[in-house]
PDB file of N, CA and C in Angstrom:
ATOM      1  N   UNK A   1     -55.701-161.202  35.230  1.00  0.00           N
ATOM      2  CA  UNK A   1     -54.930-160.843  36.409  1.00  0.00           C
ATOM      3  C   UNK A   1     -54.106-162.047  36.853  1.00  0.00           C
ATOM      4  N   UNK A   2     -53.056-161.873  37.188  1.00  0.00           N
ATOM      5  CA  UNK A   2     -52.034-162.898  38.007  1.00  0.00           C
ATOM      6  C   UNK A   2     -51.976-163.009  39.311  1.00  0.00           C
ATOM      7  N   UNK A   3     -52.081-164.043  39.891  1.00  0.00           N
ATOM      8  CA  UNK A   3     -51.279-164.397  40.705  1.00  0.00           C
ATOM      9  C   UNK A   3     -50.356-164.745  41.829  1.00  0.00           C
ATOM     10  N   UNK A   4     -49.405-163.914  40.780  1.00  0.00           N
ATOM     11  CA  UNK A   4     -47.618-164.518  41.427  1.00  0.00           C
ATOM     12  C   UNK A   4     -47.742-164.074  42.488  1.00  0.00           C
ATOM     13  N   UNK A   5     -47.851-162.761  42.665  1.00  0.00           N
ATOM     14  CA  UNK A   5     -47.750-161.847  44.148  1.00  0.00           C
ATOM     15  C   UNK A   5     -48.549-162.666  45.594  1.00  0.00           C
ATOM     16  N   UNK A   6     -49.478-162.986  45.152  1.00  0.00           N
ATOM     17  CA  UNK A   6     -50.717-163.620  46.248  1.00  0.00           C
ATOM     18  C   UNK A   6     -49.727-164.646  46.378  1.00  0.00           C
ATOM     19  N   UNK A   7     -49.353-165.603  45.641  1.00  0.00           N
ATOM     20  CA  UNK A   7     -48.795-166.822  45.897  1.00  0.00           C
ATOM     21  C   UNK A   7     -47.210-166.637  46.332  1.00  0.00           C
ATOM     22  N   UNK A   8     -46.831-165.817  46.250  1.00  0.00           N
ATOM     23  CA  UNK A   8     -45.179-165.291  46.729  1.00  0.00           C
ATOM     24  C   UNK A   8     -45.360-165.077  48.177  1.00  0.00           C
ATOM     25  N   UNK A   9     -46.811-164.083  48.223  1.00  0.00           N
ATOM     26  CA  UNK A   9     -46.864-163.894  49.913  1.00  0.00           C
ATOM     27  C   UNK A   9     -47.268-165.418  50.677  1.00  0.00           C
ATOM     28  N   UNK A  10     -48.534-165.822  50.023  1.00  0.00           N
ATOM     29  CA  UNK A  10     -48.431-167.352  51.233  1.00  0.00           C
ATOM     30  C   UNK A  10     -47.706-168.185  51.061  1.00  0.00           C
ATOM     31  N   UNK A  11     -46.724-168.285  50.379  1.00  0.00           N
ATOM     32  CA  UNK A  11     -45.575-168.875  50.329  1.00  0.00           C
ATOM     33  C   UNK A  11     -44.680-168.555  51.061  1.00  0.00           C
ATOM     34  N   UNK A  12     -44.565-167.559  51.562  1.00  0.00           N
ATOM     35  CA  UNK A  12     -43.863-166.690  52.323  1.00  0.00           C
ATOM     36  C   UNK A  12     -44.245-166.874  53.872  1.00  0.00           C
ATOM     37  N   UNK A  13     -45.375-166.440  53.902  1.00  0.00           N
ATOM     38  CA  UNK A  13     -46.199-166.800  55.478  1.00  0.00           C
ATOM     39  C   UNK A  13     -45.905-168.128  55.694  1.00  0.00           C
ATOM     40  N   UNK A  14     -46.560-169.059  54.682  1.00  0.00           N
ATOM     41  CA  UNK A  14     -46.116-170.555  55.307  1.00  0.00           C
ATOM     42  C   UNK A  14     -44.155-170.867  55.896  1.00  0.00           C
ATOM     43  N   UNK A  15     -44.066-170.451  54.782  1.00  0.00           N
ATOM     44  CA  UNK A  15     -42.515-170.859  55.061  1.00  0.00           C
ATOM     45  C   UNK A  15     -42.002-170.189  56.404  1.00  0.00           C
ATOM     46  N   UNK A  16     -42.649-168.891  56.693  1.00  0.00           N
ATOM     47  CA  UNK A  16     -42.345-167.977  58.052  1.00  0.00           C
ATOM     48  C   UNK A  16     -43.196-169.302  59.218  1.00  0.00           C
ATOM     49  N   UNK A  17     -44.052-169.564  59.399  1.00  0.00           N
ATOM     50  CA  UNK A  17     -44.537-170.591  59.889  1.00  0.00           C
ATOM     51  C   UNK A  17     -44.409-171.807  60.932  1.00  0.00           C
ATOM     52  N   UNK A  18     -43.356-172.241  58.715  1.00  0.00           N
ATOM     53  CA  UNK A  18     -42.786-173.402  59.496  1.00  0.00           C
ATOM     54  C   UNK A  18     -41.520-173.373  60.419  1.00  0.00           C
ATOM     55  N   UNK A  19     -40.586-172.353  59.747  1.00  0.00           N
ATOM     56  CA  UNK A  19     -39.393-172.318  59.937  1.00  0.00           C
ATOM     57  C   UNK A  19     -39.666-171.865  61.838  1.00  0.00           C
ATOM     58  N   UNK A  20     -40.281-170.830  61.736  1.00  0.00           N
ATOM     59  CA  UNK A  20     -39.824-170.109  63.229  1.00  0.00           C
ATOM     60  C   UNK A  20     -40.072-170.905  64.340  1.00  0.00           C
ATOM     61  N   UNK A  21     -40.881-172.084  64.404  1.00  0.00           N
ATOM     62  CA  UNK A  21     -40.666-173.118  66.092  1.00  0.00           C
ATOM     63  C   UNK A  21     -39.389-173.546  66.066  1.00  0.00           C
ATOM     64  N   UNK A  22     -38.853-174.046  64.872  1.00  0.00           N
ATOM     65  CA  UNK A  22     -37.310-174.394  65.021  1.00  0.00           C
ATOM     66  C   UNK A  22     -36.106-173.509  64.912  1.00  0.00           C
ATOM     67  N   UNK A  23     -36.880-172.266  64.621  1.00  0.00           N
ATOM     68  CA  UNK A  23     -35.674-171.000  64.893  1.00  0.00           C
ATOM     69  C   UNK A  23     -35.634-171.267  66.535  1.00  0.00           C
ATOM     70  N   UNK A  24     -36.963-171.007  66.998  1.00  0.00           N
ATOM     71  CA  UNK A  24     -37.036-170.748  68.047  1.00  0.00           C
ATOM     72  C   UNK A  24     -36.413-171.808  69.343  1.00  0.00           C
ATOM     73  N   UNK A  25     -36.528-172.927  68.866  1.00  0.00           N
ATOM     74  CA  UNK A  25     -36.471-174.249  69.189  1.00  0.00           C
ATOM     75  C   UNK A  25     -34.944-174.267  69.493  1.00  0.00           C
ATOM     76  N   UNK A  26     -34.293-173.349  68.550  1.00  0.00           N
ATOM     77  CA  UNK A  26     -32.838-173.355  68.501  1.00  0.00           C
ATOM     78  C   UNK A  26     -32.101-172.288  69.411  1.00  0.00           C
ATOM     79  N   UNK A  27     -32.887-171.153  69.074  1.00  0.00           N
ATOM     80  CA  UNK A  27     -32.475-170.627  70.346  1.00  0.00           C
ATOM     81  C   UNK A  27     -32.972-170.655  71.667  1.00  0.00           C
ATOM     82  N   UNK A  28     -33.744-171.483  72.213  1.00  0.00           N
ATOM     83  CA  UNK A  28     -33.581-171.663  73.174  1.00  0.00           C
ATOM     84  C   UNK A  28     -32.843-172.794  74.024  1.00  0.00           C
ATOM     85  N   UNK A  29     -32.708-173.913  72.935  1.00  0.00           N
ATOM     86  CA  UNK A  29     -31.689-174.710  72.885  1.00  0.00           C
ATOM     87  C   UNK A  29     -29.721-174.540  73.532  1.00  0.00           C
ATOM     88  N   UNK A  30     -29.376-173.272  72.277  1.00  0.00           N
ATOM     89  CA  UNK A  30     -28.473-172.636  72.807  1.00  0.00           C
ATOM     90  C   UNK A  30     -28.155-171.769  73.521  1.00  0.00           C
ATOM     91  N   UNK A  31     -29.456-171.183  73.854  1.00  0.00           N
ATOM     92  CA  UNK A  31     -29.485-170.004  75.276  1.00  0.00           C
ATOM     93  C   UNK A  31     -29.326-168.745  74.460  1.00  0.00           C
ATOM     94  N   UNK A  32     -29.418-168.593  73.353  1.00  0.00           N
ATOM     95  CA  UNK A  32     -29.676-167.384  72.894  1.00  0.00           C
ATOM     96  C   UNK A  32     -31.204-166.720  73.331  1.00  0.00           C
ATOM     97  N   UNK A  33     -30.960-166.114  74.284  1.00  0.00           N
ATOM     98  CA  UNK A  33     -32.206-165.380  75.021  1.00  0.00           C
ATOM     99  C   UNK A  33     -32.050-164.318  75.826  1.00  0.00           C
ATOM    100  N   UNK A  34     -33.088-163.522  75.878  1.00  0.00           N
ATOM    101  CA  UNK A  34     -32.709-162.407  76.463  1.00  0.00           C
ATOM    102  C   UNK A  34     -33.683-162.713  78.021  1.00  0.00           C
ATOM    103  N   UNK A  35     -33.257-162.916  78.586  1.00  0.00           N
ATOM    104  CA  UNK A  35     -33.710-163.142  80.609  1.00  0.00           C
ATOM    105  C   UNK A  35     -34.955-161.315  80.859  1.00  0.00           C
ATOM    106  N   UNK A  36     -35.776-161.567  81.549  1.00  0.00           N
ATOM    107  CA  UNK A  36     -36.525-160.290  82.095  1.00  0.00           C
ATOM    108  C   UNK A  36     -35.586-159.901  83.031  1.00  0.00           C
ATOM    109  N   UNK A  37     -35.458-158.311  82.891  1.00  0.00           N
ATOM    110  CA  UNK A  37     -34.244-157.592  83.505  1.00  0.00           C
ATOM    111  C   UNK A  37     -35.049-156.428  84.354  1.00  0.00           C
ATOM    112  N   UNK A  38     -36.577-156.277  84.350  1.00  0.00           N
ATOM    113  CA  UNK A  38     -36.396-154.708  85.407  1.00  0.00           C
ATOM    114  C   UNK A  38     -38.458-155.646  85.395  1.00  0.00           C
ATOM    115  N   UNK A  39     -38.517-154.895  86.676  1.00  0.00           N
ATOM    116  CA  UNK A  39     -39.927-154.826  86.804  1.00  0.00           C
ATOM    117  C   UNK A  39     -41.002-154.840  85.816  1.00  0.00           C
ATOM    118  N   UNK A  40     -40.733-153.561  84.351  1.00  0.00           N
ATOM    119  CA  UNK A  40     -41.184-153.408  83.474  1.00  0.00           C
ATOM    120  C   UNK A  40     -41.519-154.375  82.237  1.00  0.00           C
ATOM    121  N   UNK A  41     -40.683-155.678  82.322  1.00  0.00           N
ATOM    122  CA  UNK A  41     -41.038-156.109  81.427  1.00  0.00           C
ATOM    123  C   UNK A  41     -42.133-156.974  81.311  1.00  0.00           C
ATOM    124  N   UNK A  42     -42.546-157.178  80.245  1.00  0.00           N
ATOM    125  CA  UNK A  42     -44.294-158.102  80.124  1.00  0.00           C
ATOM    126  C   UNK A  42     -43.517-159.716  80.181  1.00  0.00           C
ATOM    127  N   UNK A  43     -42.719-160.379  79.626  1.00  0.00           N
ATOM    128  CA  UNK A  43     -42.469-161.888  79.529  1.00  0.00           C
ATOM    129  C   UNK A  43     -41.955-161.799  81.668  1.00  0.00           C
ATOM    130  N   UNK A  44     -41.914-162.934  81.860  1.00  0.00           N
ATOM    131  CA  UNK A  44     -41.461-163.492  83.207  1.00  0.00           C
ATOM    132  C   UNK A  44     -40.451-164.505  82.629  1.00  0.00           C
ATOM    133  N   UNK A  45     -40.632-164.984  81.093  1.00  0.00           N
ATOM    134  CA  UNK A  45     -39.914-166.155  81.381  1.00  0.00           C
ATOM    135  C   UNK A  45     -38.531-165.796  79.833  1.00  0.00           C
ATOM    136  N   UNK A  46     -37.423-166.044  79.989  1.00  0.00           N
ATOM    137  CA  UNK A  46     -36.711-165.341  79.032  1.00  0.00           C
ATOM    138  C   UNK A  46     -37.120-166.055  77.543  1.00  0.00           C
ATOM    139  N   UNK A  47     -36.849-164.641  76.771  1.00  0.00           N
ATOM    140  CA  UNK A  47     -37.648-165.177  75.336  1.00  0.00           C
ATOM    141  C   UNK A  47     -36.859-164.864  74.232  1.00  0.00           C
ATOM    142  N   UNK A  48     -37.026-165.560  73.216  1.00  0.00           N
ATOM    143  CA  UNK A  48     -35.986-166.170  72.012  1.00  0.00           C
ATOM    144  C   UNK A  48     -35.634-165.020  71.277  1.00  0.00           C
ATOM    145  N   UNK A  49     -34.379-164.560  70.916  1.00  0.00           N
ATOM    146  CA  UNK A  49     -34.104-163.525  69.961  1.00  0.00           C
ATOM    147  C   UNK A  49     -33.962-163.492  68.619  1.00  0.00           C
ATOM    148  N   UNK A  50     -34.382-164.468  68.052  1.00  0.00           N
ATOM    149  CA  UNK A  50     -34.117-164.836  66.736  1.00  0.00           C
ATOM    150  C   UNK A  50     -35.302-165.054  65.468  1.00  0.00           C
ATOM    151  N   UNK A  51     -36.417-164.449  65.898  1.00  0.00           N
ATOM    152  CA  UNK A  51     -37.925-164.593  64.956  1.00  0.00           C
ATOM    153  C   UNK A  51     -37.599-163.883  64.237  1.00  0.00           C
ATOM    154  N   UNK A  52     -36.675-163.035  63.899  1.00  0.00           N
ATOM    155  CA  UNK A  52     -36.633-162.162  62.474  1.00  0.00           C
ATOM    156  C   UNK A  52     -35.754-162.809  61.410  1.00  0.00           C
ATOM    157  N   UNK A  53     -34.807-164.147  62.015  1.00  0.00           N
ATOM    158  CA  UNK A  53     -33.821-164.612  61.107  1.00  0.00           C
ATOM    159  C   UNK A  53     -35.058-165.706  60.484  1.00  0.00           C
ATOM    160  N   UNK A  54     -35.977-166.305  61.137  1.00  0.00           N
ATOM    161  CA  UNK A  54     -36.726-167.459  60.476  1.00  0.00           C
ATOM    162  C   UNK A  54     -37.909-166.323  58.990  1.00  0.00           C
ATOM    163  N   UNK A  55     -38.365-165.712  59.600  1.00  0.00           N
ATOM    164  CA  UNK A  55     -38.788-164.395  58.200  1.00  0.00           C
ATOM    165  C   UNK A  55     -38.247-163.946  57.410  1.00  0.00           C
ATOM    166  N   UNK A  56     -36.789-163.377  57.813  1.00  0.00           N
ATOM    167  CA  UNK A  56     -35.992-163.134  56.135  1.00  0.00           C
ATOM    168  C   UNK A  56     -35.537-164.179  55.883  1.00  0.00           C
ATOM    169  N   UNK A  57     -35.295-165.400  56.401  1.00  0.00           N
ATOM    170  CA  UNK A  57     -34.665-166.723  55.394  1.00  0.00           C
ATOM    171  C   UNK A  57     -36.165-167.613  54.414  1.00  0.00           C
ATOM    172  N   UNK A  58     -37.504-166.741  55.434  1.00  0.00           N
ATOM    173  CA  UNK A  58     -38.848-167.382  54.452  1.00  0.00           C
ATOM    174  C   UNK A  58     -38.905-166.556  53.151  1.00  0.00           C
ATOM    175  N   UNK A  59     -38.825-165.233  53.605  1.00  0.00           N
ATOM    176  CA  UNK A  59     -38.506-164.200  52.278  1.00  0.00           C
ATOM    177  C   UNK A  59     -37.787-164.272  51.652  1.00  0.00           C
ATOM    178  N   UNK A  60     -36.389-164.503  51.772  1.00  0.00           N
ATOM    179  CA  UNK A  60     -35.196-164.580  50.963  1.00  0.00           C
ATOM    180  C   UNK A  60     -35.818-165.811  50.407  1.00  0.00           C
ATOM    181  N   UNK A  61     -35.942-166.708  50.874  1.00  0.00           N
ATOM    182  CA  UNK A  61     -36.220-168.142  49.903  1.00  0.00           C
ATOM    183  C   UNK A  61     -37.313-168.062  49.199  1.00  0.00           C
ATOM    184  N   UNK A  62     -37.878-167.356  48.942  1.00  0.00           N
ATOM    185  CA  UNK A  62     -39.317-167.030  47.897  1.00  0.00           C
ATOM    186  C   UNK A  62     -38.883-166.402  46.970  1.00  0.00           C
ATOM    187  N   UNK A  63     -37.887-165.162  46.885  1.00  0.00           N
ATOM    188  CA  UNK A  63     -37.297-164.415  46.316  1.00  0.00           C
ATOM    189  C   UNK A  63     -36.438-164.766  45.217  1.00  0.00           C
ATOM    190  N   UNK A  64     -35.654-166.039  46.209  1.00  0.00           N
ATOM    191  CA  UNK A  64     -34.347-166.416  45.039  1.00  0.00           C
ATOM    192  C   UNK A  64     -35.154-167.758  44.595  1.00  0.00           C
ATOM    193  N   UNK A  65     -36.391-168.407  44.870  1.00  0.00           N
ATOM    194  CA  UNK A  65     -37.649-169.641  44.407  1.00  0.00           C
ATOM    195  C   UNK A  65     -38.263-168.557  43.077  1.00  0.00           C
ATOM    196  N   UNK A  66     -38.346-167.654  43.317  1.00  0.00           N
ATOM    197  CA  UNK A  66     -39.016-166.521  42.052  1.00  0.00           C
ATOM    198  C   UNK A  66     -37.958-166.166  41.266  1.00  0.00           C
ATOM    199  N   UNK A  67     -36.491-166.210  41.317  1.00  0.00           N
ATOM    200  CA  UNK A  67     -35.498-165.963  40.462  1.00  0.00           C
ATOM    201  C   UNK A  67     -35.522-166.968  39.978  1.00  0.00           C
ATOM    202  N   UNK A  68     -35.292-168.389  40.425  1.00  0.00           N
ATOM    203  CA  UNK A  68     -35.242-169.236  39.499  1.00  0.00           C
ATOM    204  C   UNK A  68     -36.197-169.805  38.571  1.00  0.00           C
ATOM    205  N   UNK A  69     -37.536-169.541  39.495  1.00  0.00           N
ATOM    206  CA  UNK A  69     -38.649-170.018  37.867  1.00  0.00           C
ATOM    207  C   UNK A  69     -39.147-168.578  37.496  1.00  0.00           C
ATOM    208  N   UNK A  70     -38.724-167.532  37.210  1.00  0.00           N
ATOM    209  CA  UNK A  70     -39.217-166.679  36.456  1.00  0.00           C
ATOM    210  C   UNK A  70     -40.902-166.203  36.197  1.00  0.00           C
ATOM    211  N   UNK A  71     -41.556-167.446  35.698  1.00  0.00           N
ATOM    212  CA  UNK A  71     -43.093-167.131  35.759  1.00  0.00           C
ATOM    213  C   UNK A  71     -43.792-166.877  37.068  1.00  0.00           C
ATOM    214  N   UNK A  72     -43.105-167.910  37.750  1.00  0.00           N
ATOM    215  CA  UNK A  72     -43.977-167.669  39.008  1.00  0.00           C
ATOM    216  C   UNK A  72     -44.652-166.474  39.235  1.00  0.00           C
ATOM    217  N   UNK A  73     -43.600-165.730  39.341  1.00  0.00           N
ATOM    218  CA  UNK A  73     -44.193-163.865  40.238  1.00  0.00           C
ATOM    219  C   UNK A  73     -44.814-163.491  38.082  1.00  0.00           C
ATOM    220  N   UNK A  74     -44.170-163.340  37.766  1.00  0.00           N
ATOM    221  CA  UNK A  74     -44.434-162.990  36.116  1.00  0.00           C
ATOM    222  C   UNK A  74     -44.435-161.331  36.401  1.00  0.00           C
ATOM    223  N   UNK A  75     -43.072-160.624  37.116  1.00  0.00           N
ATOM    224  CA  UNK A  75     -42.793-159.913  37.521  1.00  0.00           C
ATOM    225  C   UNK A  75     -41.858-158.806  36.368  1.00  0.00           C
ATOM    226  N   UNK A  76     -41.632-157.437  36.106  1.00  0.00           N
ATOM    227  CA  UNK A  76     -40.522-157.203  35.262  1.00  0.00           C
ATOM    228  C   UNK A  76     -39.351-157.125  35.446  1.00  0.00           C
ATOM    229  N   UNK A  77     -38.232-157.510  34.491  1.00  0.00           N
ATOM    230  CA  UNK A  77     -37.109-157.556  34.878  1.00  0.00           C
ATOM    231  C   UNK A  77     -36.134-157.704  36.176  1.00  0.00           C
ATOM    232  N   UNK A  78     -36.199-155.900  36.361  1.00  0.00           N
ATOM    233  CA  UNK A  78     -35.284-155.518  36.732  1.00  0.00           C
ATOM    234  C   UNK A  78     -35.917-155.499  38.808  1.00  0.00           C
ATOM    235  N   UNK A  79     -36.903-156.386  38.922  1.00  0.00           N
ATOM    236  CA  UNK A  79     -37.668-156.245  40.504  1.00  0.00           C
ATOM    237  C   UNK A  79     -37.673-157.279  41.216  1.00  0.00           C
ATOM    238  N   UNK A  80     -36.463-158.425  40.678  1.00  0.00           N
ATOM    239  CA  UNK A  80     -36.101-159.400  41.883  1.00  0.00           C
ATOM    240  C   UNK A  80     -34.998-158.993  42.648  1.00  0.00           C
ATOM    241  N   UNK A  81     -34.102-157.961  42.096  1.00  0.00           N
ATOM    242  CA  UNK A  81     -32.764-157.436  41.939  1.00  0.00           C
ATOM    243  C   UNK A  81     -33.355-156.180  43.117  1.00  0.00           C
ATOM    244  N   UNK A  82     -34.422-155.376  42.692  1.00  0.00           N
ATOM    245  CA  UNK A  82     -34.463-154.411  44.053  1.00  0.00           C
ATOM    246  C   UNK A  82     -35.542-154.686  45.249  1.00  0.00           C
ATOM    247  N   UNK A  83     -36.086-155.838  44.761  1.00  0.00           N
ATOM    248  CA  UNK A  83     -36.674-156.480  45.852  1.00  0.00           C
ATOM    249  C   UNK A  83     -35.432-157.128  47.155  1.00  0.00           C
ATOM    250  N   UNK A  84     -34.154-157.834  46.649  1.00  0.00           N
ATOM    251  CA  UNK A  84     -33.206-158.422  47.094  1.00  0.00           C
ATOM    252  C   UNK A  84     -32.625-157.028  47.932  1.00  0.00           C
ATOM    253  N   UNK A  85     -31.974-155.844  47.376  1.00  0.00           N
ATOM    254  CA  UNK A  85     -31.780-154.762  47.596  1.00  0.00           C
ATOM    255  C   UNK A  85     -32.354-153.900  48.689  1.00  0.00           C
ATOM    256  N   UNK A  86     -33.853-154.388  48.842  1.00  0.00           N
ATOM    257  CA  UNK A  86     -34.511-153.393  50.043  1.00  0.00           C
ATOM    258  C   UNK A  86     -34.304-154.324  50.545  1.00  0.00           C
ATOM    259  N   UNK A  87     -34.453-155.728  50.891  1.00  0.00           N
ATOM    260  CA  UNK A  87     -34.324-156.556  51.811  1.00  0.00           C
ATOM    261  C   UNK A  87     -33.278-156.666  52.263  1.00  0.00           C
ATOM    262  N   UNK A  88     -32.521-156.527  52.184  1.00  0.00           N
ATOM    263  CA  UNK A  88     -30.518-156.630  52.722  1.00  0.00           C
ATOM    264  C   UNK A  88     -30.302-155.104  53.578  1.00  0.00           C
ATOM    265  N   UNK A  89     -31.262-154.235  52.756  1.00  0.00           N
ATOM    266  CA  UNK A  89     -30.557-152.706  53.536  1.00  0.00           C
ATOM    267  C   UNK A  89     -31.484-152.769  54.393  1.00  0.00           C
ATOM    268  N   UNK A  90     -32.935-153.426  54.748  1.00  0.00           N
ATOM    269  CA  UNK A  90     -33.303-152.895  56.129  1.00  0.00           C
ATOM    270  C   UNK A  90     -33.413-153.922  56.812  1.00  0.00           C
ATOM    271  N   UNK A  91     -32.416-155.049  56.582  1.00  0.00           N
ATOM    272  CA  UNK A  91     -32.285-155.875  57.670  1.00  0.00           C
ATOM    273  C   UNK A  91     -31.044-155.397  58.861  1.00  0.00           C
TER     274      UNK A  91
END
């Protein structure tokens, strides 16, 4: 049994990890934030809109890290190509 997959995902988590305090870091830096607007909401204090760009740039970079060494994932062919593919259409 291989592997690649186990090590693609915590490669993935870590990199989600590291990246997102300084996603975050950044938008709050530049005020990219969304402010609490009605009674209803749970935050009091305005909160960062950007945790999904630090996850697909950890994913994307595992993805095209598995295109270039090939063994890593030890994946077939044609499934870095529609792995790339679902990731672009449901972002």
């Amino acid at each position: 049994m291989t592997y690649g997959y186990l090590f693609a995902f915590a490669a993935s988590v870590l990199a989600s990890l590291l990246l997102t305090p300084c996603v975050r870091h950044m938008a709050v830096r530049r005020g990219w934030t969304r402010p609490p607007s009605s009674y209803r909401d749970v935050h009091r204090t305005p909160v960062p809109r950007l945790g999904g760009v630090a996850v697909f740039a950890a994913t994307m970079g595992v993805v095209a890290a598995a295109r270039l060494f090939p063994r890593l994932l030890d994946a077939p062919a044609g499934l870095h190509g529609r792995v790339v593919g679902i990731l672009v259409l449901r972002s």
